[in-house]
C-alpha atoms as a PDB file:
ATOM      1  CA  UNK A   1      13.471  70.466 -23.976  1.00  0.00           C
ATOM      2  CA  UNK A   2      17.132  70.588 -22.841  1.00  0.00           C
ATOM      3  CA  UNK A   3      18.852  67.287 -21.586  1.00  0.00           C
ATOM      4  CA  UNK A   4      22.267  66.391 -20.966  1.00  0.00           C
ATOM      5  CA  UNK A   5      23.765  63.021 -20.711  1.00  0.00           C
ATOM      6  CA  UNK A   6      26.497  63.396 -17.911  1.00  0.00           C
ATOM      7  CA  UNK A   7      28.018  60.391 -19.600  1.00  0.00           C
ATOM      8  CA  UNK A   8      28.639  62.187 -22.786  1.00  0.00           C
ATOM      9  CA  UNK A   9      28.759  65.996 -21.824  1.00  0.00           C
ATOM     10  CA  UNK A  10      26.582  66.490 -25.344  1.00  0.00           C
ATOM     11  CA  UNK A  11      23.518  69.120 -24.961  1.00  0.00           C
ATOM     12  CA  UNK A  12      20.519  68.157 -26.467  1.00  0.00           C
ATOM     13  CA  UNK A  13      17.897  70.511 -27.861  1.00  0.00           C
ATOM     14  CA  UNK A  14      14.700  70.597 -29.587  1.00  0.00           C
ATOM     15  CA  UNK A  15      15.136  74.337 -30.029  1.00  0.00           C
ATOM     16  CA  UNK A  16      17.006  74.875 -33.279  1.00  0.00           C
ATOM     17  CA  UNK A  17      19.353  77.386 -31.792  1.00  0.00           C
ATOM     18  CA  UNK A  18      20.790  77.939 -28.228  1.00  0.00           C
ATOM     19  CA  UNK A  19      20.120  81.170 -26.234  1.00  0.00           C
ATOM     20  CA  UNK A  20      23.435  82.414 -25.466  1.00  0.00           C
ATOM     21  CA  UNK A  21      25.971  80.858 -27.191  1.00  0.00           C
ATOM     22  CA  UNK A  22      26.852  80.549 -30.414  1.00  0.00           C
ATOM     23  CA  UNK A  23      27.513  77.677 -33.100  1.00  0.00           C
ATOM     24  CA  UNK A  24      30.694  77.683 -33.915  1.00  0.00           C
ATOM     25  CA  UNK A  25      30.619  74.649 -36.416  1.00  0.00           C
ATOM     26  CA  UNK A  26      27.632  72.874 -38.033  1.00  0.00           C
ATOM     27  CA  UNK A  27      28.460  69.055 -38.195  1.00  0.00           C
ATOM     28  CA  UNK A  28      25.324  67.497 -39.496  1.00  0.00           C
ATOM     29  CA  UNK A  29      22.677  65.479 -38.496  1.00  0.00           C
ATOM     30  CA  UNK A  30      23.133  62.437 -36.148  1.00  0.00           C
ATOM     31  CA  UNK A  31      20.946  59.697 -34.701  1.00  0.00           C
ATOM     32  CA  UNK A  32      20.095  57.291 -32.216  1.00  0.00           C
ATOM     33  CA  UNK A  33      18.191  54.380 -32.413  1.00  0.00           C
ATOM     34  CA  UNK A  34      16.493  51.881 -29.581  1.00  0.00           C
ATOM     35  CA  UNK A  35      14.723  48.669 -30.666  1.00  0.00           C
ATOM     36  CA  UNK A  36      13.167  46.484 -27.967  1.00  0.00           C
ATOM     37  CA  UNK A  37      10.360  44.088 -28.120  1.00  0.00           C
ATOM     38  CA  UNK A  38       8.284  43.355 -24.880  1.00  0.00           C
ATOM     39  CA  UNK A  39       9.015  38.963 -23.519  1.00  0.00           C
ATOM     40  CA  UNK A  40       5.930  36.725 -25.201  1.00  0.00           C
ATOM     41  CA  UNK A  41       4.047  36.822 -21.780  1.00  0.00           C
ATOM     42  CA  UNK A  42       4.204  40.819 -21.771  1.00  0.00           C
ATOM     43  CA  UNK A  43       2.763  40.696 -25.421  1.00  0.00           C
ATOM     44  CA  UNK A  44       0.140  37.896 -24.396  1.00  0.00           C
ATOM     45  CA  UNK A  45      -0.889  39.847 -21.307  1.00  0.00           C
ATOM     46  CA  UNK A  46      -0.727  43.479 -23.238  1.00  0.00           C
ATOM     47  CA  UNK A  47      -3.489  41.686 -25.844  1.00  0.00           C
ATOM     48  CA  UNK A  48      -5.979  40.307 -23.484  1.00  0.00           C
ATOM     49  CA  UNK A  49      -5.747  43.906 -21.396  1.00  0.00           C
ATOM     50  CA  UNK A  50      -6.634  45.388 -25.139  1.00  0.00           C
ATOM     51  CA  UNK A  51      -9.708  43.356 -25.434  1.00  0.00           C
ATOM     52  CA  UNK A  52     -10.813  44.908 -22.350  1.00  0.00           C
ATOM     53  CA  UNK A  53      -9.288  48.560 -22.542  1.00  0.00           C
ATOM     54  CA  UNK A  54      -6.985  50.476 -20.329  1.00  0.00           C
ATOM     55  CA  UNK A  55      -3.842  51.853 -19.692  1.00  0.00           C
ATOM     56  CA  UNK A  56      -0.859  49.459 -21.178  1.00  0.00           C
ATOM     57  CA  UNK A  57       1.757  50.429 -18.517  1.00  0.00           C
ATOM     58  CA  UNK A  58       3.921  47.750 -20.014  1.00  0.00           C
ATOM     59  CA  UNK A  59       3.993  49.021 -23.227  1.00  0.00           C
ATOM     60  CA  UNK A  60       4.749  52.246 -21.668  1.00  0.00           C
ATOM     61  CA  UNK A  61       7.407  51.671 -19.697  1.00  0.00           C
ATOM     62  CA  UNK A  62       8.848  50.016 -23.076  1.00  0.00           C
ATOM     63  CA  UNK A  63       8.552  52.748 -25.001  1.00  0.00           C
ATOM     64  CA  UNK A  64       9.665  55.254 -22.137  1.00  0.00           C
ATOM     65  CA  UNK A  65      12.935  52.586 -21.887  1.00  0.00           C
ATOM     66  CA  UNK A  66      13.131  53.049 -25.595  1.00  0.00           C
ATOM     67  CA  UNK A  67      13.226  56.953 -25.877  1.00  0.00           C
ATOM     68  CA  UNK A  68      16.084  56.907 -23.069  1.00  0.00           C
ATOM     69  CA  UNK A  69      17.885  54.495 -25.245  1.00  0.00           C
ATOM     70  CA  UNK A  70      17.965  56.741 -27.826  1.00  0.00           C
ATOM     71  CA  UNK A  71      18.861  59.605 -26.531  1.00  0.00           C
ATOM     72  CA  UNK A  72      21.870  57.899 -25.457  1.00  0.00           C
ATOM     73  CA  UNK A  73      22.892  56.746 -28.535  1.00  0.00           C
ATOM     74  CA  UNK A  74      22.106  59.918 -30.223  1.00  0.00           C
ATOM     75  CA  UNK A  75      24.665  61.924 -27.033  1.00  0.00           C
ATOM     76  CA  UNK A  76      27.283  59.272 -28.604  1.00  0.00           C
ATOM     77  CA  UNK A  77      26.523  59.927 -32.334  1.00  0.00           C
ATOM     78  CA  UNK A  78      27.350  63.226 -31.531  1.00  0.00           C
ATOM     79  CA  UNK A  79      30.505  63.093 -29.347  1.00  0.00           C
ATOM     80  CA  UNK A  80      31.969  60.960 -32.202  1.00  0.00           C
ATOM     81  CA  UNK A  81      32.116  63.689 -34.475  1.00  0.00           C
ATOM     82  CA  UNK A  82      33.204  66.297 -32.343  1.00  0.00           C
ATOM     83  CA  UNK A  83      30.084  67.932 -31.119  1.00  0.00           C
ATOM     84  CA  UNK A  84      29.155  69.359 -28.174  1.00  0.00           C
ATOM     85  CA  UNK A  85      25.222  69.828 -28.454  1.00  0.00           C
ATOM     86  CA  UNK A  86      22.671  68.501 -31.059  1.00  0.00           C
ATOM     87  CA  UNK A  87      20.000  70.758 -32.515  1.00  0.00           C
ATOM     88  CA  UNK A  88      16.134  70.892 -33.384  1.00  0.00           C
ATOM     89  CA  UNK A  89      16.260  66.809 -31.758  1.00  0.00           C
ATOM     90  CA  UNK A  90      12.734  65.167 -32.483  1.00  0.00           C
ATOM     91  CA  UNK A  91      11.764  61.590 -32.322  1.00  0.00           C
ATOM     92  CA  UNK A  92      10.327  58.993 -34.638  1.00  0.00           C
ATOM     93  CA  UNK A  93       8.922  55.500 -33.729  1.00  0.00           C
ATOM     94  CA  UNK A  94       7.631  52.890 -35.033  1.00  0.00           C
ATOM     95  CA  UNK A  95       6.220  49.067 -34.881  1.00  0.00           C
ATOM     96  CA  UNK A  96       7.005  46.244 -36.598  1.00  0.00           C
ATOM     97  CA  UNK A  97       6.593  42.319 -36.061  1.00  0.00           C
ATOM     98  CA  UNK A  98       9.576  39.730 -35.859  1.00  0.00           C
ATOM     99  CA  UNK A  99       7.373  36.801 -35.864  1.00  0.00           C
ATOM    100  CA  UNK A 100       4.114  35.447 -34.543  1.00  0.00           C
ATOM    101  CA  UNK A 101       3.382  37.340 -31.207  1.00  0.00           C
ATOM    102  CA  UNK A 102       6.904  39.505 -31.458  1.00  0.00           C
ATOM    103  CA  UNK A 103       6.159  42.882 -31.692  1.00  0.00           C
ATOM    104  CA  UNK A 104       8.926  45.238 -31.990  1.00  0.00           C
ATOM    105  CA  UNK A 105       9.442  49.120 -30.946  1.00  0.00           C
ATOM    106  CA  UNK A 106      11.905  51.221 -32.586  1.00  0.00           C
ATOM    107  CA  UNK A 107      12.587  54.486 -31.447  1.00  0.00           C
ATOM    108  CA  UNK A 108      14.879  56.774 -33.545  1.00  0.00           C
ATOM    109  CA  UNK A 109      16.381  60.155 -31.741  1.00  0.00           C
ATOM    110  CA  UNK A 110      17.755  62.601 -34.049  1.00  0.00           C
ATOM    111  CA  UNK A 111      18.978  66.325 -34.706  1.00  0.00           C
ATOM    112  CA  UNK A 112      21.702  68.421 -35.674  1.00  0.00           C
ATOM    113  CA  UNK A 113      25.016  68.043 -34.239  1.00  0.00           C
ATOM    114  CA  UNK A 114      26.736  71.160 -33.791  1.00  0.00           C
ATOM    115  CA  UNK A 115      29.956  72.807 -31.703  1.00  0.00           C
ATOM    116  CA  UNK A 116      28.741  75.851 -29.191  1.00  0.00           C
ATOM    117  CA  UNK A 117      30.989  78.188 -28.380  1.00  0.00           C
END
């Protein structure tokens, strides 16, 4: 996967080198992290559609949102140290609760931030 936040000019890779070019400096690793937490109607709603089964587009689109989030973070984690592209990128999420019915999504983006030649 290649992206590239026009905002930021930073390439993002899950590949850990890039074809073609070569890494001139190896920064380190950087990261960028989304938390968001669905409205208590959307969690409500999202439990009474799990009783019955089914697609959770809400939670989806959430967690899609989330992922985006990241990735912009991590495009500004990276231009803050001088790099240019971040390497072998993955993901890692997770769930936790902020109170009765407040479920909360964190999604972290991270990788190797690098300067390519």
């Amino acid at each position: 996967m290649a992206a590239s936040h026009p905002e930021s000019d930073v390439l993002i890779l899950t590949l850990n080198d890039c074809p073609g070019r070569t890494i001139r400096r190896v920064i380190g690793p950087v990261y960028g992290t989304s938390v968001r937490s669905r409205n208590f109607a959307g969690n409500w709603f999202g439990g009474l559609r799990a009783i019955f089964g089914g697609r959770q587009k809400g939670y989806t689109k959430m967690i899609s949102r989330s992922r985006s989030d990241a990735l912009v973070q991590l495009a500004q984690a990276a231009k803050a140290v001088g790099a240019n592209a971040v390497l072998a990128m993955r993901f890692d999420s997770g769930e936790f609760d902020s109170g009765p019915g407040q479920a909360m999504n964190e999604v972290t983006a991270y990788g190797t931030a690098v300067v390519l030649d």
